[in-house]
Protein backbone atom coordinates (compact mmCIF):
# COMPACT_ATOMS: atom_id res chain seq x y z
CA UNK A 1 -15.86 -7.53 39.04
CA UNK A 2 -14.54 -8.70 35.49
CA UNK A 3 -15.00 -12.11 34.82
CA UNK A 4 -12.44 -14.09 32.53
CA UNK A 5 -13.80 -15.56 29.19
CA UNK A 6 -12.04 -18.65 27.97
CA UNK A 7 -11.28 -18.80 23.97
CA UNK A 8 -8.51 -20.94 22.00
CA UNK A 9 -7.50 -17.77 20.21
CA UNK A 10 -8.09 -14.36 20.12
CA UNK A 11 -7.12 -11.90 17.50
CA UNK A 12 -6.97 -8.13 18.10
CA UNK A 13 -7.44 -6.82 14.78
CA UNK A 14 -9.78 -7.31 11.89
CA UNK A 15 -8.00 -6.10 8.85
CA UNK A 16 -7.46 -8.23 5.63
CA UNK A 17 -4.85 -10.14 7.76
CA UNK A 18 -6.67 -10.61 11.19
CA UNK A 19 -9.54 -11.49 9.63
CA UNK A 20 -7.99 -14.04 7.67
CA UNK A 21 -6.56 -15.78 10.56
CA UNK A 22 -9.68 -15.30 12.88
CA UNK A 23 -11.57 -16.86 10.17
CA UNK A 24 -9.29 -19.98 8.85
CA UNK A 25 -8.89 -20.62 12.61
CA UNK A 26 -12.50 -20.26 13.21
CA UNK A 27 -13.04 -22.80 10.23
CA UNK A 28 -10.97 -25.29 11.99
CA UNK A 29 -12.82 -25.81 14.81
CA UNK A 30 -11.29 -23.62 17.17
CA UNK A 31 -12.99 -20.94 19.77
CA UNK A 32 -11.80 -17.60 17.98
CA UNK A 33 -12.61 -14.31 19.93
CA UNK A 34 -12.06 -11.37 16.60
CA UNK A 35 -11.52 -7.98 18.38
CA UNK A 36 -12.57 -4.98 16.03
CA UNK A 37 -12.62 -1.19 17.03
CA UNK A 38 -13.49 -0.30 13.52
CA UNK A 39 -14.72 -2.08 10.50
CA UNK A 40 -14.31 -5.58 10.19
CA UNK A 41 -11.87 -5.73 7.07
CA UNK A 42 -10.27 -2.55 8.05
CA UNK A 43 -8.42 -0.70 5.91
CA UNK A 44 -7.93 -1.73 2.55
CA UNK A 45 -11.69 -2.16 1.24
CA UNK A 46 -13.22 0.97 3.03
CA UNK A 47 -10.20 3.50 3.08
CA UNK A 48 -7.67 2.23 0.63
CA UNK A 49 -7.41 -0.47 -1.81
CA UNK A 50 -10.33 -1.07 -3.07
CA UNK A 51 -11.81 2.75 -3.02
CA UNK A 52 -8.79 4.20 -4.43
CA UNK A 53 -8.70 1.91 -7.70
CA UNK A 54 -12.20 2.85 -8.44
CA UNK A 55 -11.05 6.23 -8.50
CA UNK A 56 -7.93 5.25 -10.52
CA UNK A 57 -9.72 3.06 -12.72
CA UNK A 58 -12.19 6.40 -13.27
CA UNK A 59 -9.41 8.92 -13.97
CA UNK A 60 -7.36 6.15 -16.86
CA UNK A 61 -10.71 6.06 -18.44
CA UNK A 62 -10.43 9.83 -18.61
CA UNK A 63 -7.15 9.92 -19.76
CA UNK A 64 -7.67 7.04 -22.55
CA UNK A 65 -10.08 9.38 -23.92
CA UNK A 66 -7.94 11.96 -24.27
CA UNK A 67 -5.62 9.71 -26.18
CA UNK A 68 -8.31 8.97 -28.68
CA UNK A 69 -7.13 12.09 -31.21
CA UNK A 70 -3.97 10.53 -31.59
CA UNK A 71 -5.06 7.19 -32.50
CA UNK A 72 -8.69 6.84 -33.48
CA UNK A 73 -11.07 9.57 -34.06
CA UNK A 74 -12.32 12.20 -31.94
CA UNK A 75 -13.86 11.85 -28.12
CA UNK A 76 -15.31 14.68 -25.72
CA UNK A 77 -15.59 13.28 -21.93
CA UNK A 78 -17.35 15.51 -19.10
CA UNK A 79 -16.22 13.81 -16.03
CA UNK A 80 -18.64 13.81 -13.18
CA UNK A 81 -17.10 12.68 -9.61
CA UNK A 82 -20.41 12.04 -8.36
CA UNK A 83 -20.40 8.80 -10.53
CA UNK A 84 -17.28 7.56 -9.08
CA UNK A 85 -18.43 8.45 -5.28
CA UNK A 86 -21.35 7.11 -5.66
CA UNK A 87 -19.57 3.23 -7.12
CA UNK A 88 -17.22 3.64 -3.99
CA UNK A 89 -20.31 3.99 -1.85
CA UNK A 90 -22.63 1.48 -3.23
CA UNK A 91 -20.09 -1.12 -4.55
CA UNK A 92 -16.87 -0.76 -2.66
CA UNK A 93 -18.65 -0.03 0.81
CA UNK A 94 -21.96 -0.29 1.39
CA UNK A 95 -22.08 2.92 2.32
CA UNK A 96 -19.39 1.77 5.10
CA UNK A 97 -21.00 -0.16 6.89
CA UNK A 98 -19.59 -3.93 7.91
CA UNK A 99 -22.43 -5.96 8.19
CA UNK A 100 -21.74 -8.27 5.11
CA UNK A 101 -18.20 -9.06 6.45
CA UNK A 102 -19.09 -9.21 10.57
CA UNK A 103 -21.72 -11.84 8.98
CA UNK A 104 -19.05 -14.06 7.39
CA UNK A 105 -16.86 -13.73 10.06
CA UNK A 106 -19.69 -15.16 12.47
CA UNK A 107 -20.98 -17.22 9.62
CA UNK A 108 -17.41 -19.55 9.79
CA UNK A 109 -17.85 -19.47 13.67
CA UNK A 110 -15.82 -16.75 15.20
CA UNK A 111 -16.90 -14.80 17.94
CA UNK A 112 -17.60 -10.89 17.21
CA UNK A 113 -16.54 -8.69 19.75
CA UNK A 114 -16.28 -4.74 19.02
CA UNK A 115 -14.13 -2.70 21.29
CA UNK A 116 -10.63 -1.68 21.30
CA UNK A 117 -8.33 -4.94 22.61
CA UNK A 118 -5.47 -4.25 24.90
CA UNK A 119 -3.10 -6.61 26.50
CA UNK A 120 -2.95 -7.91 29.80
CA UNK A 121 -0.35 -9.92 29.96
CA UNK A 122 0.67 -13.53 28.49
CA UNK A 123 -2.85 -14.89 26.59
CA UNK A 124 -5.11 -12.51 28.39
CA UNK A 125 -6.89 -9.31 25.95
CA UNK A 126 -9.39 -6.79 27.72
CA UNK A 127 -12.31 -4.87 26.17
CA UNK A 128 -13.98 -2.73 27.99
CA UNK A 129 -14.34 -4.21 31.71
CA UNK A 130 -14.29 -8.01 29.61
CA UNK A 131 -11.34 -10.08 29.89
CA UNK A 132 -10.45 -12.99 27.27
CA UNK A 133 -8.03 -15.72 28.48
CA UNK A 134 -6.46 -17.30 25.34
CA UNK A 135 -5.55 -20.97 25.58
CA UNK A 136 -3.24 -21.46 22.86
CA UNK A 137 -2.57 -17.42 22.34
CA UNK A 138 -3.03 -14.09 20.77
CA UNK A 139 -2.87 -12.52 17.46
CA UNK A 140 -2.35 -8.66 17.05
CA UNK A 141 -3.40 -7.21 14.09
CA UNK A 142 -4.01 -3.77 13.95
CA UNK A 143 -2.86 -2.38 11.24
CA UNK A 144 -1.34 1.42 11.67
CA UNK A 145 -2.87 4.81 11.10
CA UNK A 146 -1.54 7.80 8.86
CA UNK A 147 2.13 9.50 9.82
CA UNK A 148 0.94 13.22 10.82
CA UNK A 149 3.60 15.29 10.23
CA UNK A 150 4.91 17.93 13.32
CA UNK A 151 3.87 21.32 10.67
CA UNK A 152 3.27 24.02 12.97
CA UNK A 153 -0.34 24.83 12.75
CA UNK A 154 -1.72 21.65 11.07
CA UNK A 155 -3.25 19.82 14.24
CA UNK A 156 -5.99 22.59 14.46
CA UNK A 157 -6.86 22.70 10.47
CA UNK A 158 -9.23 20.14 8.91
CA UNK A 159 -7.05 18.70 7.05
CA UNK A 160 -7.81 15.72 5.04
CA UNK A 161 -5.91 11.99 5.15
CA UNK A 162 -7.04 8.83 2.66
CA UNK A 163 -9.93 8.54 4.60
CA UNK A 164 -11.80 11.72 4.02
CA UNK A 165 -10.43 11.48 -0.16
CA UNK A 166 -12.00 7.77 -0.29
CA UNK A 167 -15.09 9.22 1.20
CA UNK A 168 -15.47 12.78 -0.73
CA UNK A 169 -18.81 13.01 -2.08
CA UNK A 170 -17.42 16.26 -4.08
CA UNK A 171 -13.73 17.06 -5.17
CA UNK A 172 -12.32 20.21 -3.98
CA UNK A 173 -11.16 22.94 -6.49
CA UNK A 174 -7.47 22.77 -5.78
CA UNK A 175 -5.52 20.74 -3.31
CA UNK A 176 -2.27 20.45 -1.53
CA UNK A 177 -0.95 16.98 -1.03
CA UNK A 178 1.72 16.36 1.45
CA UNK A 179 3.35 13.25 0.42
CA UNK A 180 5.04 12.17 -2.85
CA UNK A 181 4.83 8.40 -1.74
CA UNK A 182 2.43 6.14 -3.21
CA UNK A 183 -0.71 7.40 -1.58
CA UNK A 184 0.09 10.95 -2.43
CA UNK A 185 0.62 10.05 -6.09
CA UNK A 186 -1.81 8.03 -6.53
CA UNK A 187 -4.68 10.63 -5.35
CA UNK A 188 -3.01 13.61 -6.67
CA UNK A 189 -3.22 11.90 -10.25
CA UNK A 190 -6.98 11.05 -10.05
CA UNK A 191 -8.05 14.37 -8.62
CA UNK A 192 -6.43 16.01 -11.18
CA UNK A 193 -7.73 14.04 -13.93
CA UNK A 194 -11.17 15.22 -12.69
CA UNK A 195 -10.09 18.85 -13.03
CA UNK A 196 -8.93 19.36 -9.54
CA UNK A 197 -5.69 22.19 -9.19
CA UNK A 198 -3.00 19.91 -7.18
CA UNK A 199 0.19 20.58 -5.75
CA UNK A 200 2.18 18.10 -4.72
CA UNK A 201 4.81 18.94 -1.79
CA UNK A 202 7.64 16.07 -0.76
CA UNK A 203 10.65 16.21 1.37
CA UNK A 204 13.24 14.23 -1.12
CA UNK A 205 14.37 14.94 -3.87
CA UNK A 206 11.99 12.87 -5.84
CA UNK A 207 9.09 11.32 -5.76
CA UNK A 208 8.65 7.20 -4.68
CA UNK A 209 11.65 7.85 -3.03
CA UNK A 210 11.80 3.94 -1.73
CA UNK A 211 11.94 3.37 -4.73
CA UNK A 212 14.13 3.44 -8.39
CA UNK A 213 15.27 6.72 -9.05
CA UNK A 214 14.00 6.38 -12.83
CA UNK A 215 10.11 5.78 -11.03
CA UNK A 216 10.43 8.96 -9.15
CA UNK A 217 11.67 10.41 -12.80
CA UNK A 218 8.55 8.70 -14.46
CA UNK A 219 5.64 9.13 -11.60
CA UNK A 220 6.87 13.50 -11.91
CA UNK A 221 6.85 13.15 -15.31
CA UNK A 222 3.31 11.94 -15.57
CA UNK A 223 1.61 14.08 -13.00
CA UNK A 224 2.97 17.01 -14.18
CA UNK A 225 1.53 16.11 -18.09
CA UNK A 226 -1.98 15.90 -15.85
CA UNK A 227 -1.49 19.17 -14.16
CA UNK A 228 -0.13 18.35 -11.34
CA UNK A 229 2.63 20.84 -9.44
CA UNK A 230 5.22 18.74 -8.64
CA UNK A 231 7.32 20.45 -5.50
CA UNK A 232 10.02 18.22 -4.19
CA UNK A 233 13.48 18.74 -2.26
CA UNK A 234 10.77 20.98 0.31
CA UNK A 235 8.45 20.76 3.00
CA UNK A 236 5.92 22.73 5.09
CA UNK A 237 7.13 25.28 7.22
CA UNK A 238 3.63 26.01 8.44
CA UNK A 239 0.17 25.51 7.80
CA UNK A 240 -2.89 27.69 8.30
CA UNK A 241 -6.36 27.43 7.64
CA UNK A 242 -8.86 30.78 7.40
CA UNK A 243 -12.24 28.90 7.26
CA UNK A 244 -12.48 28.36 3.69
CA UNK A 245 -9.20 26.96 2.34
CA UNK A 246 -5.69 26.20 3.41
CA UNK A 247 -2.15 28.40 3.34
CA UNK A 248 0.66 26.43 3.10
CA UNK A 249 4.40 28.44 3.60
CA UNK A 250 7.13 26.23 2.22
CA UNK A 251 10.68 26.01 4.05
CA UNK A 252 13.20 27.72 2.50
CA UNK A 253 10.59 28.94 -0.11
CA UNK A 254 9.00 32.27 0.11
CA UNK A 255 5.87 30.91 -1.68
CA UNK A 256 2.74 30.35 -0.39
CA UNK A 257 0.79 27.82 -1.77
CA UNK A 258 -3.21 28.03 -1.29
CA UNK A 259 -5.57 25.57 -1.98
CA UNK A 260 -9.44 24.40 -0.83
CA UNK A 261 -8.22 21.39 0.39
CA UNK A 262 -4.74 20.20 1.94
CA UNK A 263 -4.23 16.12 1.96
CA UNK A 264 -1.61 14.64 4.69
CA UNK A 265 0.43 11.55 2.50
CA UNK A 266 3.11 11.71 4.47
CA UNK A 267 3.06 7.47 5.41
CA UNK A 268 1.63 5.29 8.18
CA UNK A 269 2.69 4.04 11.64
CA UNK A 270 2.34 1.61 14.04
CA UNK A 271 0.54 2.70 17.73
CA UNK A 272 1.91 0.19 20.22
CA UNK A 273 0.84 1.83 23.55
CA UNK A 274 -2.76 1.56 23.31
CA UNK A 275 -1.67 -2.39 23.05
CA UNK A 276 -0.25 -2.15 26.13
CA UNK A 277 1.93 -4.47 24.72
CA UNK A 278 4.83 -4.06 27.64
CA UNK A 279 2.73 -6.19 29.67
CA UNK A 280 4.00 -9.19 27.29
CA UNK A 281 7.68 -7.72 27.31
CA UNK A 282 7.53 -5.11 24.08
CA UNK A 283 8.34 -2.13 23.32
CA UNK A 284 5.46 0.25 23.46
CA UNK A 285 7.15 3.02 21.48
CA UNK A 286 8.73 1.07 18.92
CA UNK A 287 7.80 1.13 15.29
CA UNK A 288 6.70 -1.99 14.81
CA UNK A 289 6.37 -6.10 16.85
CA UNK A 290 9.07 -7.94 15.88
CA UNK A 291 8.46 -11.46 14.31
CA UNK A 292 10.61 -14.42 13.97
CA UNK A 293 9.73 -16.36 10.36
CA UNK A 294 6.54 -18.21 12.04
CA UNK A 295 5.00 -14.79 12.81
CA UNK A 296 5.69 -15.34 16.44
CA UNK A 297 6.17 -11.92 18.47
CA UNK A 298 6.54 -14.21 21.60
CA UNK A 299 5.53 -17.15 23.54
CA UNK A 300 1.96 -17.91 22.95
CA UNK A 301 1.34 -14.45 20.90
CA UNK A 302 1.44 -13.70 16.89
CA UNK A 303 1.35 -10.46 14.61
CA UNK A 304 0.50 -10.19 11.39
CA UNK A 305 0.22 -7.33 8.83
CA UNK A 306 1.64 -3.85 8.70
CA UNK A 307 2.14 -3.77 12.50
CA UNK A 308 5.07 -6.03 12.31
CA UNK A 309 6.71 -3.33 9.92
CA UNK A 310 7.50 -5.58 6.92
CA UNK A 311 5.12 -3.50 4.77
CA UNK A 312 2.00 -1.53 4.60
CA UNK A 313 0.50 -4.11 1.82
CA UNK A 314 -2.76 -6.49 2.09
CA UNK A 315 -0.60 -9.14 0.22
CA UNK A 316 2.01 -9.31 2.84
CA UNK A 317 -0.75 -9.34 5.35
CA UNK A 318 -2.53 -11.99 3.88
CA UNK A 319 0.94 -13.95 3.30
CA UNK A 320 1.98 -13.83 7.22
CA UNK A 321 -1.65 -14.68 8.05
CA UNK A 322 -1.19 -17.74 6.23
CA UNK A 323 1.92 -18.79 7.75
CA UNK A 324 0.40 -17.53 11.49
CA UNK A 325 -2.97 -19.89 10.92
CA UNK A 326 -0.31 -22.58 10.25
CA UNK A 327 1.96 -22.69 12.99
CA UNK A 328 -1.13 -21.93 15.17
CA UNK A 329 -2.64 -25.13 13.92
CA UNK A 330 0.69 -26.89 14.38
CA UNK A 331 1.22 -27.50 10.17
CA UNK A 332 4.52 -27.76 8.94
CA UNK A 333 4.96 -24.57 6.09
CA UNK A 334 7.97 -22.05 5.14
CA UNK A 335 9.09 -19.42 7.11
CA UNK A 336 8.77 -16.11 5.94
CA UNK A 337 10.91 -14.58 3.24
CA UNK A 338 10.32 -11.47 1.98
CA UNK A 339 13.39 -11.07 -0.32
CA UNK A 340 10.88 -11.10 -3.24
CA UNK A 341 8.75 -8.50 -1.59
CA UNK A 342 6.59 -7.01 -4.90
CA UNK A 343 4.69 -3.44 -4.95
CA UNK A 344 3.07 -1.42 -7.05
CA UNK A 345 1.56 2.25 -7.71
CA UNK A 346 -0.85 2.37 -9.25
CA UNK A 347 -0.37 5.80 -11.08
CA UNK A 348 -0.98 5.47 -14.88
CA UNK A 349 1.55 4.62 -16.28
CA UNK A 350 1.85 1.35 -13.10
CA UNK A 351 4.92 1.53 -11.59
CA UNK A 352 5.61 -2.37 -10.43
CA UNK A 353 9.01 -3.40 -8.63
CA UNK A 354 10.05 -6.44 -6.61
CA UNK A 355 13.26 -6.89 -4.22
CA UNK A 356 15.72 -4.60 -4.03
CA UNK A 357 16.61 -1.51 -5.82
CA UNK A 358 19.92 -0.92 -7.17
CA UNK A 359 20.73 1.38 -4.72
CA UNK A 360 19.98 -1.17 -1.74
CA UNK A 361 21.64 -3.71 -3.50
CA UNK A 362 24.92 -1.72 -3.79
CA UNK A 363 24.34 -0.78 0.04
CA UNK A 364 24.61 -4.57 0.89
CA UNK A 365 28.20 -4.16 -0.42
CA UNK A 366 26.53 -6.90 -3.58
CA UNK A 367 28.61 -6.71 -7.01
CA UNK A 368 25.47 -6.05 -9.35
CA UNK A 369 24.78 -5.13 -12.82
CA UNK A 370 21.62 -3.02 -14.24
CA UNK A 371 19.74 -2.41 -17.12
CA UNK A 372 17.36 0.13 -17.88
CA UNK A 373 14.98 -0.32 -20.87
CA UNK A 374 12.11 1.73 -22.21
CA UNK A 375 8.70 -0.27 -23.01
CA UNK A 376 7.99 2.14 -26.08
CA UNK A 377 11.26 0.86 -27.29
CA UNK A 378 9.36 -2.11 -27.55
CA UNK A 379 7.30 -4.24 -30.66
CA UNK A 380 4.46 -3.84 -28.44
CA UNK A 381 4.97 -0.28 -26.73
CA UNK A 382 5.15 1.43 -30.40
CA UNK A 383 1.91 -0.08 -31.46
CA UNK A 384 0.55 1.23 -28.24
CA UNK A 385 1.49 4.74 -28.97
CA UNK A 386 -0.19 7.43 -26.82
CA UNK A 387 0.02 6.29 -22.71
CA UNK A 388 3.10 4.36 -23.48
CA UNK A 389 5.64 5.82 -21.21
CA UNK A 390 7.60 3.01 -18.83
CA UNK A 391 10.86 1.32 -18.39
CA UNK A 392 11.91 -2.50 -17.28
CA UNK A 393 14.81 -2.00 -15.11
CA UNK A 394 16.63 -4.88 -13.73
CA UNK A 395 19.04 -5.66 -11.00
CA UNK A 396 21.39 -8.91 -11.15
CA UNK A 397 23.64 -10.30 -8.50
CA UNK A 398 26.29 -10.64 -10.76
CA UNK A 399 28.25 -13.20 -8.61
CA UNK A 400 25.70 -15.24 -8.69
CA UNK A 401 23.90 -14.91 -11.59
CA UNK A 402 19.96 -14.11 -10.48
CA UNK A 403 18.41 -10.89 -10.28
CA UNK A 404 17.45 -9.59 -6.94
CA UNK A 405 15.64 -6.55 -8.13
CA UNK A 406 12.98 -5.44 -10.66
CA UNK A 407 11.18 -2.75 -11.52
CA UNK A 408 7.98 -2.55 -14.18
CA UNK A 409 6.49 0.43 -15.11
CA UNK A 410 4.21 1.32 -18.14
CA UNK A 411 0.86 0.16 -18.98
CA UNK A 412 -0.15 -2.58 -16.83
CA UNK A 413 3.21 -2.39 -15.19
CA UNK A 414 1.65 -4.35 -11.83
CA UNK A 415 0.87 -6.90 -13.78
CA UNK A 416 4.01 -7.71 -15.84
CA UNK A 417 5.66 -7.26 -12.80
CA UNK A 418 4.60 -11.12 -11.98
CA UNK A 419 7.52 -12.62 -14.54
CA UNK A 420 9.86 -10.43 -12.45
CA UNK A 421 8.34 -11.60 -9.15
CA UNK A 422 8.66 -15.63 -10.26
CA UNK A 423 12.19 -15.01 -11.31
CA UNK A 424 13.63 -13.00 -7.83
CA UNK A 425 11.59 -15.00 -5.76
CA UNK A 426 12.88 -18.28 -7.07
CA UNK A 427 15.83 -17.16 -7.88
CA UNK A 428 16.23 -18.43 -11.70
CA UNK A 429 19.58 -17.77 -13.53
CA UNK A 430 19.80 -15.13 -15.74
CA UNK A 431 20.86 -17.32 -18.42
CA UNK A 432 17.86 -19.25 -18.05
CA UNK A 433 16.05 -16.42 -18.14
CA UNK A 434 17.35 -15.34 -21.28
CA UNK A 435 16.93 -18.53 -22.98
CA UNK A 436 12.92 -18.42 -22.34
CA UNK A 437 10.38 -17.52 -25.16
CA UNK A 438 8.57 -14.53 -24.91
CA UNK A 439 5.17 -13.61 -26.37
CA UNK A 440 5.40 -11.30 -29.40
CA UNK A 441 4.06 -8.40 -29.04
CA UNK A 442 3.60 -8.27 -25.73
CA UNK A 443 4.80 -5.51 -22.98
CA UNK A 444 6.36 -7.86 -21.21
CA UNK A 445 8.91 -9.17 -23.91
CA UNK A 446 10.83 -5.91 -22.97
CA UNK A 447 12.42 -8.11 -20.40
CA UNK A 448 13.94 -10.12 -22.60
CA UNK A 449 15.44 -6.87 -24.24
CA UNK A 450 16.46 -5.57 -20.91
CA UNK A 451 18.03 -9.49 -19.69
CA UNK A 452 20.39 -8.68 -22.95
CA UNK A 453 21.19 -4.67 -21.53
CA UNK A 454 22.84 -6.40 -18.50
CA UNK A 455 25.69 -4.16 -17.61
């Protein structure tokens, strides 16, 4: 028979977010039970994040080089994959393996348990034949898992998601990415700019379709000066794999599109059922728990991170962990507020934005006004020369006189994006805005161009 184990807490979960709050809580004296089928630290530094900016950081070196003629001199560059592997193996991963991080987890005083966590009812997880009664309640964190799409033929081919990219010892000669989102971008850039043949295949009519229309423009615009086949307004009609490479037939399209490799980027989703989360009132086929602004999903039970649908980002899982440990612990704090939600892809050039998009904006039935500037238009973008293709575009509430959107994209685009992020989240006037100094030359004084293109 299954005996009950007591704990204060118990978190199901140990991604950026769940370990976070398993941790902090653990810190604070309380009995914390962390729950891990997987890696502890899930995700982002094994199959995402991390990983994939090595690569990206690899392929801009790359490309810089290639800019040298332009600028200064003359450069020849052999890129060698096994180099970047081998940093994502050694550096990013330990080869992945979770030691180091179970260790600090057990290290604050948290209790290790690996299994996969279910729900059985209020405060109770089982794993395995074990069952954990929760005193003050449970945390769910666990993250989602890529969106495979219904392609006839696809489920029996080997096809590859980010995991098997972050974890290729050898690029493939050509590949087929399905996805033009930020995943699929992201990779198809990098494996390009190490002499890979990609195609990239998306369903809209552009790419970073959540986002700006002038990004989708910009992210097309840069693949395709990499190599890249850019395919969008289509999608699979079927897929087919001979033992050697993939065949991909296109709807609509008579083409058939071959490649060594096929990559699924189609997005991520949320798994309730294995929760079993109707046994605390939820809906196991929904797309996400539902929070209120404390992170609460009900009484006695939190969720944090990307299953509570508010974005598939480590900084809005580490944000709602913060604001979980606190009403856990009873500390006064802000609700959530994700009105200055920020993003970026990080395709060179970055392609930054934060709130809404002009297009959402108008949606809400707001009376806004736009501008669209370009960064090489800029002091600071001219002296750049070669690699400076990007735009500020901004998004005002014109009744009231703060923007509610931003987008930054050009060289270091994520990180002028912060300015933009200050200014939506706190909601600064426009004319205040306008009336600040800005660095000369910097990227970043282009939003002071584009706070005077208000239209």
């Amino acid at each position: 028979m299954s005996a009950y184990e007591q704990a204060d807490v118990v978190v199901v979960g140990l991604g950026p977010g769940g370990e976070y709050v398993a941790g902090t809580l653990a810190e604070a004296g309380l009995d914390v039970v962390g729950v891990e089928s997987g890696l502890v630290g899930g995700e982002c530094p094994y199959w995402a994040c991390v990983p994939s900016k090595m690569m990206i950081r690899a392929g801009n070196l790359l490309a810089e080089a290639g800019r040298v003629p332009a600028l200064s001199g003359e450069a020849v560059v052999t890129p060698d994959w096994a180099r970047v592997a081998g940093r994502i193996r050694d550096e990013a991963t330990d080869d992945w393996n979770d030691q180091v991080a179970a260790d600090r987890f057990t290290a604050k005083g948290g209790r290790l348990v690996r299994g996969r966590g279910r729900l059985a009812g209020p405060h109770r997880v089982t794993v395995g034949d074990r069952i954990f009664e929760a005193r003050r309640g449970v945390v769910l964190a666990t993250g989602t898992r890529p969106r495979i799409p219904p392609v006839p033929g696809l489920g029996g081919t080997p096809y590859w998601t980010n995991r098997d990219a972050m974890a290729a010892k050898e690029l493939p000669a050509s590949m087929v990415v399905l996805g033009g989102g930020a995943i699929g971008v992201e990779l198809a850039q990098v494996f390009a700019r190490f002499k890979c043949a990609v195609t990239v295949v998306e369903g809209q009519d552009r790419l970073l379709s959540q986002e700006e229309p002038e990004a989708g423009e910009l992210a097309a615009q840069a693949l395709r000066a990499d190599g890249v086949t850019v395919l969008t307004g289509t999608r699979a009609r079927q897929v087919s794999h001979d033992g050697s490479g993939f065949t991909v037939r296109l709807e609509g399209d008579e083409r058939l599109l071959s490649a060594e490799r096929l990559l699924v980027a189609t997005g991520r989703e949320a798994d309730l059922t294995p929760l079993a989360v109707e046994t605390v009132g939820l809906d196991p086929a929904a797309g996400a728990v539902p929070t209120d602004g404390l992170m609460r999903a009900g009484e006695g039970l939190w969720a944090v991170g990307d299953i509570t649908g508010r974005g598939a980002f480590t900084h809005v899982s580490m944000y709602q962990a913060e604001i979980a440990v606190r009403d856990i612990l009873g500390q006064p704090g802000p609700a959530a507020d994700y009105r200055a939600l920020p993003r970026v892809t990080f395709t060179d050039p970055e392609i930054g934005a934060v709130g809404l998009t002009e297009l959402q904006a108008r949606e809400r039935g707001l009376r806004v006004r736009t501008s669209v500037v370009s960064v090489a238009s800029s002091t600071r973008g001219w002296i750049h020369g070669a690699g400076n293709e990007g735009f500020i575009k901004l998004v005002e509430d014109a009744d009231r006189g703060v923007l509610i959107g931003a987008t930054s994209a050009g060289p270091m685009g994520g990180e002028v994006l912060y300015g933009l992020n200050v200014a939506v989240h706190a909601e600064v006037p426009v004319d205040r805005l306008r009336h600040m100094i800005y660095t000369y030359p910097t990227f970043h004084r282009t939003i002071e161009a584009a706070l005077g293109a208000l239209r």
